[in-house]
N, C-alpha and C. Protein backbone atom coordinates (compact mmCIF):
# COMPACT_ATOMS: atom_id res chain seq x y z
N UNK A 1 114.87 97.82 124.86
CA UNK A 1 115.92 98.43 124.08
C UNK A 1 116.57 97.33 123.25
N UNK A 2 116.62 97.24 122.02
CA UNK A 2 117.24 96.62 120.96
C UNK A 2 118.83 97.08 120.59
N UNK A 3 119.69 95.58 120.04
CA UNK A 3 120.76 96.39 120.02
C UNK A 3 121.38 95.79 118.73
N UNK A 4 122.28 96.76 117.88
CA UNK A 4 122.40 96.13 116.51
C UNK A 4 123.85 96.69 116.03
N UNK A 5 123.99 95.71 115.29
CA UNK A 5 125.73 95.91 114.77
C UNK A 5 125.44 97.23 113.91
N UNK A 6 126.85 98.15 113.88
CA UNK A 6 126.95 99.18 113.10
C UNK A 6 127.43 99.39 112.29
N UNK A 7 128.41 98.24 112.09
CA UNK A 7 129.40 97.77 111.50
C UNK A 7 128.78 97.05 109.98
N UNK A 8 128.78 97.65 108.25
CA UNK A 8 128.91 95.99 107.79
C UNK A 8 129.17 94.56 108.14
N UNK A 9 128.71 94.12 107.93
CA UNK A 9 129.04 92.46 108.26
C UNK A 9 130.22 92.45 107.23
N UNK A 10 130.69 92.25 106.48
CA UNK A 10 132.01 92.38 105.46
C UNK A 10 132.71 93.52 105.27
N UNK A 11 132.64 94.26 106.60
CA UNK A 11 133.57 95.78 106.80
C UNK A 11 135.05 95.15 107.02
N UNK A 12 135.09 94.09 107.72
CA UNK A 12 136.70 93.38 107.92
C UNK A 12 137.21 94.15 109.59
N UNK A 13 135.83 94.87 110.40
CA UNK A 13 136.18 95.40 111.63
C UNK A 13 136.66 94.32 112.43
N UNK A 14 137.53 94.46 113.18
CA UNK A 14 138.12 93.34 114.22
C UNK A 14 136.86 92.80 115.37
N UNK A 15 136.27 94.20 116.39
CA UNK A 15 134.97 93.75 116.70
C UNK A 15 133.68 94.61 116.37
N UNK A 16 133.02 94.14 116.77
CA UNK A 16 131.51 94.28 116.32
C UNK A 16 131.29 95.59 117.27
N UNK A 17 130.49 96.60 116.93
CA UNK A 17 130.36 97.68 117.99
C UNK A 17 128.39 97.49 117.77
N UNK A 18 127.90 97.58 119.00
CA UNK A 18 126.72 97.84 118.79
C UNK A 18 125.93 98.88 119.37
N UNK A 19 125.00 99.68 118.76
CA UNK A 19 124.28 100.29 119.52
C UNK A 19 123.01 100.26 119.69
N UNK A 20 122.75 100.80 121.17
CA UNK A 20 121.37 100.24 121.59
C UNK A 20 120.34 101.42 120.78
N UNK A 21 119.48 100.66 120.42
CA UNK A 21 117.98 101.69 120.03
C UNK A 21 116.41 101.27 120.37
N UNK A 22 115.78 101.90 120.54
CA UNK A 22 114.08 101.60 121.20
C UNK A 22 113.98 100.87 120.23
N UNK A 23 113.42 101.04 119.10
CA UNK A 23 113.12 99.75 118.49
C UNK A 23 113.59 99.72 116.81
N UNK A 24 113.63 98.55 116.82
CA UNK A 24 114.32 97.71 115.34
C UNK A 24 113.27 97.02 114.72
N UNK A 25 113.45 96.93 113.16
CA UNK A 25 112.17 96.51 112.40
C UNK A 25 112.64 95.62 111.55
N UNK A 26 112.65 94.46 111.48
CA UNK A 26 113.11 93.57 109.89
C UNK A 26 111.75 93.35 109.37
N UNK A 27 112.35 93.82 108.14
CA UNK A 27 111.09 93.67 107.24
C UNK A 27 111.45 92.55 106.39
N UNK A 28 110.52 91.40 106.04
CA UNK A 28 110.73 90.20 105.36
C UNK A 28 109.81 90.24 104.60
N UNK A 29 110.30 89.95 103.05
CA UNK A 29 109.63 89.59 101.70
C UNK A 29 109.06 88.05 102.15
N UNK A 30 108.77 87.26 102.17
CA UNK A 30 108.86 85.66 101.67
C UNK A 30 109.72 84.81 100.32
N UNK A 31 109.76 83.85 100.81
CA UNK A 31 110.47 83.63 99.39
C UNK A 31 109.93 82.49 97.97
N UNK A 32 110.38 82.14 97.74
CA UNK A 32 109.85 81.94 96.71
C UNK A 32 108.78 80.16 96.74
N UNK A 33 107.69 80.73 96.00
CA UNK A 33 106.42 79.89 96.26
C UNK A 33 106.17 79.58 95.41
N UNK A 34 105.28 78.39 94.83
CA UNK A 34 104.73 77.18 94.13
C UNK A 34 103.69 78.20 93.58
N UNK A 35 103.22 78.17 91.87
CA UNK A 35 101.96 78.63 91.25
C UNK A 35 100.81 78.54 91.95
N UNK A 36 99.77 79.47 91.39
CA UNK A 36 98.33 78.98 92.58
C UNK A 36 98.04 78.17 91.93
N UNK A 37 97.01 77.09 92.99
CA UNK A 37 96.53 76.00 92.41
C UNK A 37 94.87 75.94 93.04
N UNK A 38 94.42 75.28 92.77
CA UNK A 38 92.72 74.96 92.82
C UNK A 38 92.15 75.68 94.57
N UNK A 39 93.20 76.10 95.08
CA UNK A 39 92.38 76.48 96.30
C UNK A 39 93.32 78.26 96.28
N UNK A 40 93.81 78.62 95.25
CA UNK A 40 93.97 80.04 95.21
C UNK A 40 95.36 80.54 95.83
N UNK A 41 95.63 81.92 95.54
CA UNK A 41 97.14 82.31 96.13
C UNK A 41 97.28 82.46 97.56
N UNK A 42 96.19 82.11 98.23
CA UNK A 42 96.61 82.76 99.85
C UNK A 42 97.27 81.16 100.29
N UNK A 43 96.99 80.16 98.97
CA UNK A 43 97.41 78.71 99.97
C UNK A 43 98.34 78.15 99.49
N UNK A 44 99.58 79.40 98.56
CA UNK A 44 100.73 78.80 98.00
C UNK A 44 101.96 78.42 99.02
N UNK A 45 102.32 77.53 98.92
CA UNK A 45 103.09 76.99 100.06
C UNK A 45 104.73 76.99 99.31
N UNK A 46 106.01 77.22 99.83
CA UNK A 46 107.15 78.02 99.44
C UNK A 46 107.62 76.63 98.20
N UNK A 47 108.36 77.17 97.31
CA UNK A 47 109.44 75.90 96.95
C UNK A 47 110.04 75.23 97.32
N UNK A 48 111.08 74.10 97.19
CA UNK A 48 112.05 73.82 97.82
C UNK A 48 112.97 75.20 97.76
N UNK A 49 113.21 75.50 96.37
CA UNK A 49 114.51 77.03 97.04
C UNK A 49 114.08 77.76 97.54
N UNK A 50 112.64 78.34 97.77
CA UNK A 50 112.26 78.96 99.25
C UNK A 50 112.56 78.38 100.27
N UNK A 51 112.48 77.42 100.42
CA UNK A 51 112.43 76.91 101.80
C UNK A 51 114.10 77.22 102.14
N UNK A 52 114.75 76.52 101.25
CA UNK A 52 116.30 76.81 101.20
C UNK A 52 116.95 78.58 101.63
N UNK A 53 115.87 79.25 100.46
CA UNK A 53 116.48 80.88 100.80
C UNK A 53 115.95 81.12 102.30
N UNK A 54 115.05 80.69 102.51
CA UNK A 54 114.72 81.20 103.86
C UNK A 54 115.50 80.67 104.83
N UNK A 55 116.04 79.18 105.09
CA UNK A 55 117.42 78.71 106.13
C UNK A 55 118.32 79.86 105.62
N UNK A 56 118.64 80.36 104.62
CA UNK A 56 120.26 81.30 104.46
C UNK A 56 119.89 82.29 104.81
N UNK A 57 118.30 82.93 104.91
CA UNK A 57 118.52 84.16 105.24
C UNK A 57 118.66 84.32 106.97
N UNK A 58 117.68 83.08 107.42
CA UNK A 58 117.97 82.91 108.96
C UNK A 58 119.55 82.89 109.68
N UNK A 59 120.54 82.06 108.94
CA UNK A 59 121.81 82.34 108.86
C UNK A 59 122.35 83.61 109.09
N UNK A 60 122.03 84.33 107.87
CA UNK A 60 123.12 85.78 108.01
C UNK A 60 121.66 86.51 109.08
N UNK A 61 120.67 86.32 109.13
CA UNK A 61 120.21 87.41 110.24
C UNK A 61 120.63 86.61 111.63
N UNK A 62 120.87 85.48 111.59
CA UNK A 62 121.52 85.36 113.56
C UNK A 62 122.85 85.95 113.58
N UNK A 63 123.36 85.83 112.35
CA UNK A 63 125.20 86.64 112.25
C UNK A 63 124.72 87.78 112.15
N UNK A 64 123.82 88.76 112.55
CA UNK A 64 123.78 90.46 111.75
C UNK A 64 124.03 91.10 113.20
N UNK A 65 124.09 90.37 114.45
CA UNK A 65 124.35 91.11 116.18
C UNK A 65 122.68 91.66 116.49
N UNK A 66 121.69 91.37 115.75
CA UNK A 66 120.76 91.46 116.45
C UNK A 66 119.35 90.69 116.05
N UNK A 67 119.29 90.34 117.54
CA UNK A 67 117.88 88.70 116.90
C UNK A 67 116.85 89.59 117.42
N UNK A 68 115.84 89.06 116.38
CA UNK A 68 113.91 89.38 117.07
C UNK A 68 113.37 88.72 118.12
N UNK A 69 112.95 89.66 118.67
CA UNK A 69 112.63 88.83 120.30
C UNK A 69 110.51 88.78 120.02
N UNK A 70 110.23 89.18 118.86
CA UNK A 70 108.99 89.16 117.96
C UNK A 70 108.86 88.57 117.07
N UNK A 71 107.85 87.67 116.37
CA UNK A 71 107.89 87.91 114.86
C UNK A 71 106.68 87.56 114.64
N UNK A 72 106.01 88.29 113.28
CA UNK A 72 104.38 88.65 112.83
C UNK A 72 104.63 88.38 111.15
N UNK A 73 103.86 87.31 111.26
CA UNK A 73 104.01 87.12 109.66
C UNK A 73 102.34 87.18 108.96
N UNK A 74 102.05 87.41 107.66
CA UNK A 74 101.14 87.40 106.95
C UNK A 74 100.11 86.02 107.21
N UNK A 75 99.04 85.65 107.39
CA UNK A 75 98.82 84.33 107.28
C UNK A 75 98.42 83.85 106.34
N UNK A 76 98.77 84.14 104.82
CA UNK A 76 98.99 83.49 103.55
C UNK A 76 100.17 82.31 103.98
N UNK A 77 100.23 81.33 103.55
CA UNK A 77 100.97 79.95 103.65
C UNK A 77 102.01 80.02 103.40
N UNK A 78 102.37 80.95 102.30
CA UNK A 78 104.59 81.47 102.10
C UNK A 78 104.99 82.58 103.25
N UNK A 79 104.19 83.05 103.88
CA UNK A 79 104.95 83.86 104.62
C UNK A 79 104.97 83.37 105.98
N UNK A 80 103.54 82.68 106.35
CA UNK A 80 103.76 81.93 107.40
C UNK A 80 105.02 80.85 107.30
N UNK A 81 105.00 80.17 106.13
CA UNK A 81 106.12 78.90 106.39
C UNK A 81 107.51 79.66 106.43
N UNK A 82 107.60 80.69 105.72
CA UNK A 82 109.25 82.02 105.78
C UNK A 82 109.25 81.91 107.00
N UNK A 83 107.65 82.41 107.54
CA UNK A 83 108.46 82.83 109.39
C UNK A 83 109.09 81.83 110.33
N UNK A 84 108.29 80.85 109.80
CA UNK A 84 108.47 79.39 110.83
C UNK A 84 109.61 78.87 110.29
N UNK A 85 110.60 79.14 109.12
CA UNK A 85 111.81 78.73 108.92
C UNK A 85 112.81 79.46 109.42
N UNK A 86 112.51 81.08 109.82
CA UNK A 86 113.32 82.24 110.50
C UNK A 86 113.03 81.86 111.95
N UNK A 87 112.14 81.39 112.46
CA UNK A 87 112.12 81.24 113.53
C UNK A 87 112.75 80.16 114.18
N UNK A 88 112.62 78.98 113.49
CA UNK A 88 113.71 77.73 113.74
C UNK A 88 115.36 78.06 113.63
N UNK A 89 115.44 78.99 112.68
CA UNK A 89 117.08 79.52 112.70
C UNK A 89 117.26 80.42 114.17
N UNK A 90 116.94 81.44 114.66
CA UNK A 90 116.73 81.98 115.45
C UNK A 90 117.05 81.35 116.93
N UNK A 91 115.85 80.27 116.82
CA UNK A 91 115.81 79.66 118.04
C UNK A 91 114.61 79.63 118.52
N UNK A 92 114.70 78.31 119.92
CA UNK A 92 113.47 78.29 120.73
C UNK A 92 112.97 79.37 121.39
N UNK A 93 111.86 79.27 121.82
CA UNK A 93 111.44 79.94 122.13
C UNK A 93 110.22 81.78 121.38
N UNK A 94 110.76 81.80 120.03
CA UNK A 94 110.13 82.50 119.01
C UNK A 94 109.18 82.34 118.69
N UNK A 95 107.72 82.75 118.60
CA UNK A 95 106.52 82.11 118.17
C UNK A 95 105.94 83.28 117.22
N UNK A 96 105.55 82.62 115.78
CA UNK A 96 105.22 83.13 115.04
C UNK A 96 103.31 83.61 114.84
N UNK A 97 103.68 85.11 115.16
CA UNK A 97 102.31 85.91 115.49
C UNK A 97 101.31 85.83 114.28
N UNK A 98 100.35 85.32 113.76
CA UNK A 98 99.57 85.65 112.60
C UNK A 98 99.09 87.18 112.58
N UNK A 99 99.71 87.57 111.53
CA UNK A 99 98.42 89.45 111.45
C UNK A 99 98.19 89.61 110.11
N UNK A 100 97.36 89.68 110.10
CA UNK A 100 96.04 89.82 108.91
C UNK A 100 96.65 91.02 108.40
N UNK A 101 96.78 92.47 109.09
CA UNK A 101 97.72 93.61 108.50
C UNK A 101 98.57 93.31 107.88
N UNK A 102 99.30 92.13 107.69
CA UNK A 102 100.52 92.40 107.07
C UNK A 102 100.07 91.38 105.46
N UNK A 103 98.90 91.46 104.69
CA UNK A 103 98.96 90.24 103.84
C UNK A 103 98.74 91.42 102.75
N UNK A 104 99.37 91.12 101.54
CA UNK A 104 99.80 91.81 100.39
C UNK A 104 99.07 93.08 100.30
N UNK A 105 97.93 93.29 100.52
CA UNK A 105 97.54 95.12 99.80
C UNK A 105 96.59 95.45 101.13
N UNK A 106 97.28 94.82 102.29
CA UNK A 106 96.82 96.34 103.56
C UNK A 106 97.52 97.55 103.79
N UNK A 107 96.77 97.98 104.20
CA UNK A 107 97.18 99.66 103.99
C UNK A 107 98.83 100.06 105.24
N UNK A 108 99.74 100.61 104.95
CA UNK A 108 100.80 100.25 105.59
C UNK A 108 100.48 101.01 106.80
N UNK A 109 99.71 102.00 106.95
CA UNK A 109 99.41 103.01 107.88
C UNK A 109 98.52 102.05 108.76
N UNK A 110 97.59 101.37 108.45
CA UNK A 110 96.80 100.23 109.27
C UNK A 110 97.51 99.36 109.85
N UNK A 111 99.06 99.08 109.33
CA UNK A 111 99.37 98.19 109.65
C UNK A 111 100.74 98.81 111.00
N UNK A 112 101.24 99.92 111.19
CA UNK A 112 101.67 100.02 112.18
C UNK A 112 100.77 100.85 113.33
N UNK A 113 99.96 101.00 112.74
CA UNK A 113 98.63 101.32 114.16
C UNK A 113 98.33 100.14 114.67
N UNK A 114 98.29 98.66 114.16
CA UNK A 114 98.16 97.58 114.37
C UNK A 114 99.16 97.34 115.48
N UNK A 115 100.62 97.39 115.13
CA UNK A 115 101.76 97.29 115.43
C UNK A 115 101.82 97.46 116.96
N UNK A 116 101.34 99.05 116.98
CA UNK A 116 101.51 99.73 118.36
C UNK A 116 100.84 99.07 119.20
N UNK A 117 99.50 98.69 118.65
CA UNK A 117 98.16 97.96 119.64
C UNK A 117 98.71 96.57 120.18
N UNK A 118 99.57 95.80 119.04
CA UNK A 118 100.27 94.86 119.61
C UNK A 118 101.31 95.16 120.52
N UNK A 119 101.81 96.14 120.98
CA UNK A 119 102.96 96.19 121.61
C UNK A 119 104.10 96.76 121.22
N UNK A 120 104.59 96.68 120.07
CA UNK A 120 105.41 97.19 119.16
C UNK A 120 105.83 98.46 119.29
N UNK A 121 106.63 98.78 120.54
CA UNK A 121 106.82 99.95 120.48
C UNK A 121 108.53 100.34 120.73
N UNK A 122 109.07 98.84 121.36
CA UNK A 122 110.45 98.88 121.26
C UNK A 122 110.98 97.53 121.06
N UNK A 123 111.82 97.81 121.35
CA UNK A 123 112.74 96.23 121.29
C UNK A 123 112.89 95.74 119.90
N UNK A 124 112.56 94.33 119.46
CA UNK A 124 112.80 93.61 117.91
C UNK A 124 111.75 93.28 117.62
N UNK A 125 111.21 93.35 116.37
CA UNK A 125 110.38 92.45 115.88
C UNK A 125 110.52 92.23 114.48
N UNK A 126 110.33 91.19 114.15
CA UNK A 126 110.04 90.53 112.57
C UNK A 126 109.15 90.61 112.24
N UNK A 127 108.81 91.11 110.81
CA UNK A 127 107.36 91.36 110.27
C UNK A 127 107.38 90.29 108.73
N UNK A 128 107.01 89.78 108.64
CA UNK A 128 107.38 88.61 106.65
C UNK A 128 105.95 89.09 106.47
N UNK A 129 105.98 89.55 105.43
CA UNK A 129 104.48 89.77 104.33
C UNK A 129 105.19 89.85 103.15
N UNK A 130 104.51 90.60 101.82
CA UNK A 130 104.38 90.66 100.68
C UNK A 130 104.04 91.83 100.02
N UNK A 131 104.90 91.71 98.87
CA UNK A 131 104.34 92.84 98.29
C UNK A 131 102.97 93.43 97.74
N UNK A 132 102.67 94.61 97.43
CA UNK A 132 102.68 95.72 97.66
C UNK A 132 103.65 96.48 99.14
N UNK A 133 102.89 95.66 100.24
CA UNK A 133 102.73 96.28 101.48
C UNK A 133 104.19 96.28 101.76
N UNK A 134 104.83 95.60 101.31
CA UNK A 134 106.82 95.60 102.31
C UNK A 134 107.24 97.29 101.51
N UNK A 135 106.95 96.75 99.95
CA UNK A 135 107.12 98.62 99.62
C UNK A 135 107.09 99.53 100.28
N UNK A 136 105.69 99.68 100.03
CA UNK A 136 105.00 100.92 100.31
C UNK A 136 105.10 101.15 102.26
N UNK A 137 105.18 100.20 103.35
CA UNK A 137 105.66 100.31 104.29
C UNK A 137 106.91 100.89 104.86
N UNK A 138 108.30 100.11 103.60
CA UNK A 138 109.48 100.54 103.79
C UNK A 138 109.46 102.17 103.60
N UNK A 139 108.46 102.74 102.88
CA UNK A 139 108.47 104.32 102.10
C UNK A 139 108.12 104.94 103.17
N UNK A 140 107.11 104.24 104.19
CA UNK A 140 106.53 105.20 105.13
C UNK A 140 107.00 105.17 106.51
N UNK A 141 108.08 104.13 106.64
CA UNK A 141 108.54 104.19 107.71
C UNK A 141 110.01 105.03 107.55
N UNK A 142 110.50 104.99 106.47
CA UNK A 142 111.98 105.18 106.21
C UNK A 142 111.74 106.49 105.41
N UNK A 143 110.73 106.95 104.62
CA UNK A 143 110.84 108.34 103.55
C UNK A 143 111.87 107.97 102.17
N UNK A 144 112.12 106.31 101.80
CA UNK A 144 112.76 105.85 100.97
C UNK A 144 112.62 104.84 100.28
N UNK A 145 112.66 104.71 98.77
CA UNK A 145 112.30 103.44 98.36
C UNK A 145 113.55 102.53 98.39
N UNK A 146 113.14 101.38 98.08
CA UNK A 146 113.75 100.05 98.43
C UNK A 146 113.27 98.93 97.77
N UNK A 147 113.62 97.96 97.04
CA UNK A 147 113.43 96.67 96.23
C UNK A 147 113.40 95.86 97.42
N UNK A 148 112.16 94.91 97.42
CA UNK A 148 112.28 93.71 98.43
C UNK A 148 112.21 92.61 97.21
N UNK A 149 113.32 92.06 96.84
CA UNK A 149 113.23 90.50 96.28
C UNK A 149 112.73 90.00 97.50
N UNK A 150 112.60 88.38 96.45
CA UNK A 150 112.40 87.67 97.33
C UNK A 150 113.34 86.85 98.15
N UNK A 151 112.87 86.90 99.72
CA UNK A 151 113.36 86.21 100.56
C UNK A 151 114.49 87.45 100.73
N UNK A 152 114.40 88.69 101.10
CA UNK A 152 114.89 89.89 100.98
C UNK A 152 114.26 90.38 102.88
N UNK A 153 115.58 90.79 103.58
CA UNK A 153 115.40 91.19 104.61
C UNK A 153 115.88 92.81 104.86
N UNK A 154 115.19 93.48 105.27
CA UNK A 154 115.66 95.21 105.18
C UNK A 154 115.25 95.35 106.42
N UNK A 155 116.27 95.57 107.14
CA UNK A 155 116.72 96.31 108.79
C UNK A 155 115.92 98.26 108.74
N UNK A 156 115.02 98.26 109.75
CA UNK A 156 114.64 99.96 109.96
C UNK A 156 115.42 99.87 111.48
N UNK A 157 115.70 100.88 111.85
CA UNK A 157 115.78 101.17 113.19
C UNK A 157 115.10 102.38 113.44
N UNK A 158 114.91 102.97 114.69
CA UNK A 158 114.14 104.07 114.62
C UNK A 158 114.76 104.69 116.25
N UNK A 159 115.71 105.41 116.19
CA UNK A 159 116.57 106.11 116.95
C UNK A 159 115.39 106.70 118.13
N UNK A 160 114.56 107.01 117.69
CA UNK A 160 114.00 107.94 118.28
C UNK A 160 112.95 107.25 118.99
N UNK A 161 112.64 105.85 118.72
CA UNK A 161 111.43 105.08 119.56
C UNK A 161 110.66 105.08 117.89
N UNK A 162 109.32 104.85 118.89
CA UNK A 162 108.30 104.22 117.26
C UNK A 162 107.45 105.53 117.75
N UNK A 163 107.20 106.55 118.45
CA UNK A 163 106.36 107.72 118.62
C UNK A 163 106.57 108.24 117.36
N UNK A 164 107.20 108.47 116.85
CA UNK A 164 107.16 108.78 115.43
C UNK A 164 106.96 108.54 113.86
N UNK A 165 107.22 107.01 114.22
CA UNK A 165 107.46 106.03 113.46
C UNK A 165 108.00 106.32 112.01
N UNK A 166 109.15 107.42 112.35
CA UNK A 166 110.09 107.28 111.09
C UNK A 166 111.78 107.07 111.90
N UNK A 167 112.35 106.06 110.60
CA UNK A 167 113.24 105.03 110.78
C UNK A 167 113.86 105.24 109.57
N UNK A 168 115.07 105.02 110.17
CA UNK A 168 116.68 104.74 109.39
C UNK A 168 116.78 103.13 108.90
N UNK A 169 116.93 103.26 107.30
CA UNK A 169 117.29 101.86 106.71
C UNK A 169 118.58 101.80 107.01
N UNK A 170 119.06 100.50 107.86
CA UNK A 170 120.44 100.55 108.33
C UNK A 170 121.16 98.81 107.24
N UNK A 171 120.32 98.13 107.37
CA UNK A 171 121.00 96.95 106.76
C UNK A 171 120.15 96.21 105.45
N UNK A 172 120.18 95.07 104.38
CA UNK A 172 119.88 94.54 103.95
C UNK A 172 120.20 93.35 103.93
N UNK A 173 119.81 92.11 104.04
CA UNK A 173 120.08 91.25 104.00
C UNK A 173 119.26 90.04 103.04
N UNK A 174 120.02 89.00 102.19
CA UNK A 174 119.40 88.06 101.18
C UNK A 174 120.26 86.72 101.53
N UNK A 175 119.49 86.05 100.67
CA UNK A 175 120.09 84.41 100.85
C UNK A 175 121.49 84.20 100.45
C-alpha cells in the first residue's frame, strides 16, 4: 500500500494529510541530453542542465509525501542517468531496474503487461522513459492527455489497485 499527499504542495495546509492507495505511478520524461553523435541516440548522455533538472526534480519528489520504493528506467543513456540521479536524491538503497518496455516507441499496452510480470501491482514505482511512450501511456492509464516536458514528473494513482489499470492524474511535478 502506497501513501501520498492530497494536499498541493503550495496549498499553504498546516499538515500534510495522506492517503493510502494500492498503487502509485510516477511517470518520468528524462531531461535534457547532448545531440546524437557517431554512436547514435540510444547513447546520448544528459547535459549539464539535465543533470541539474534532474537533482531539482529529485528534490520536490522527496518533498511530494511519497517516495518509490521501485524504479524502471529506459536503457537509452538519458534516462538511465535521470534514474540514477532520482535515485541518489531518494536515497540508499533504490536500484535502478533496466526495461527495454519503456524506450521511446514501445507499445504502452506491452509495457504495463510488462509491469504486472515485474511485480507492479501495488505500492510505488518510478518509470523514466521517453517520448512517444510517457504520452501515449499517460492516455491509457489515466483516459487523459498530458504534456511531459522535459525532466517532467506526472503522479497516476490508481484507487482501485492496477487490476484495472486505470488511474487518477493526481500531481505534476518539474525542476
Amino acid at each position: 500500500m502506497a501513501r501520498f499527499r492530497n494536499a498541493p504542495l503550495d496549498s499553504g495546509a498546516r499538515s500534510a494529510q495522506f492517503v493510502a492507495v494500492p498503487l502509485v505511478l510516477d511517470l518520468v520524461r528524462h531531461a535534457e541530453a547532448e545531440p546524437s553523435g557517431p554512436d547514435g541516440d540510444a547513447s546520448r548522455p544528459l547535459t549539464a542542465n539535465g543533470r541539474a533538472a534532474m537533482v531539482s526534480l529529485g528534490v520536490h519528489l522527496c518533498a511530494s509525501g511519497s517516495i518509490p520504493t521501485r524504479l524502471f528506467a529506459s536503457p537509452l543513456v538519458r534516462a538511465h542517468q535521470s534514474a540514477r540521479i532520482l535515485a541518489a536524491a531518494i536515497g540508499p538503497g533504490l536500484v535502478c531496474e533496466p526495461l527495454a518496455h519503456l524506450k521511446p516507441e514501445s507499445d504502452p499496452g506491452a509495457l504495463v503487461e510488462e509491469l504486472a510480470l515485474q511485480g507492479v501491482t501495488d505500492g510505488h514505482a518510478l518509470l523514466v522513459g521517453h517520448l512517444p511512450l510517457l504520452d501515449h501511456l499517460h492516455q491509457l492509464l489515466t483516459g487523459t492527455q498530458a504534456a511531459f516536458p522535459l525532466a517532467t514528473l506526472r503522479r497516476v494513482v490508481f484507487v482501485g489497485g492496477a487490476a484495472a489499470w486505470r488511474g487518477l492524474p493526481v500531481l505534476t511535478l518539474k525542476p
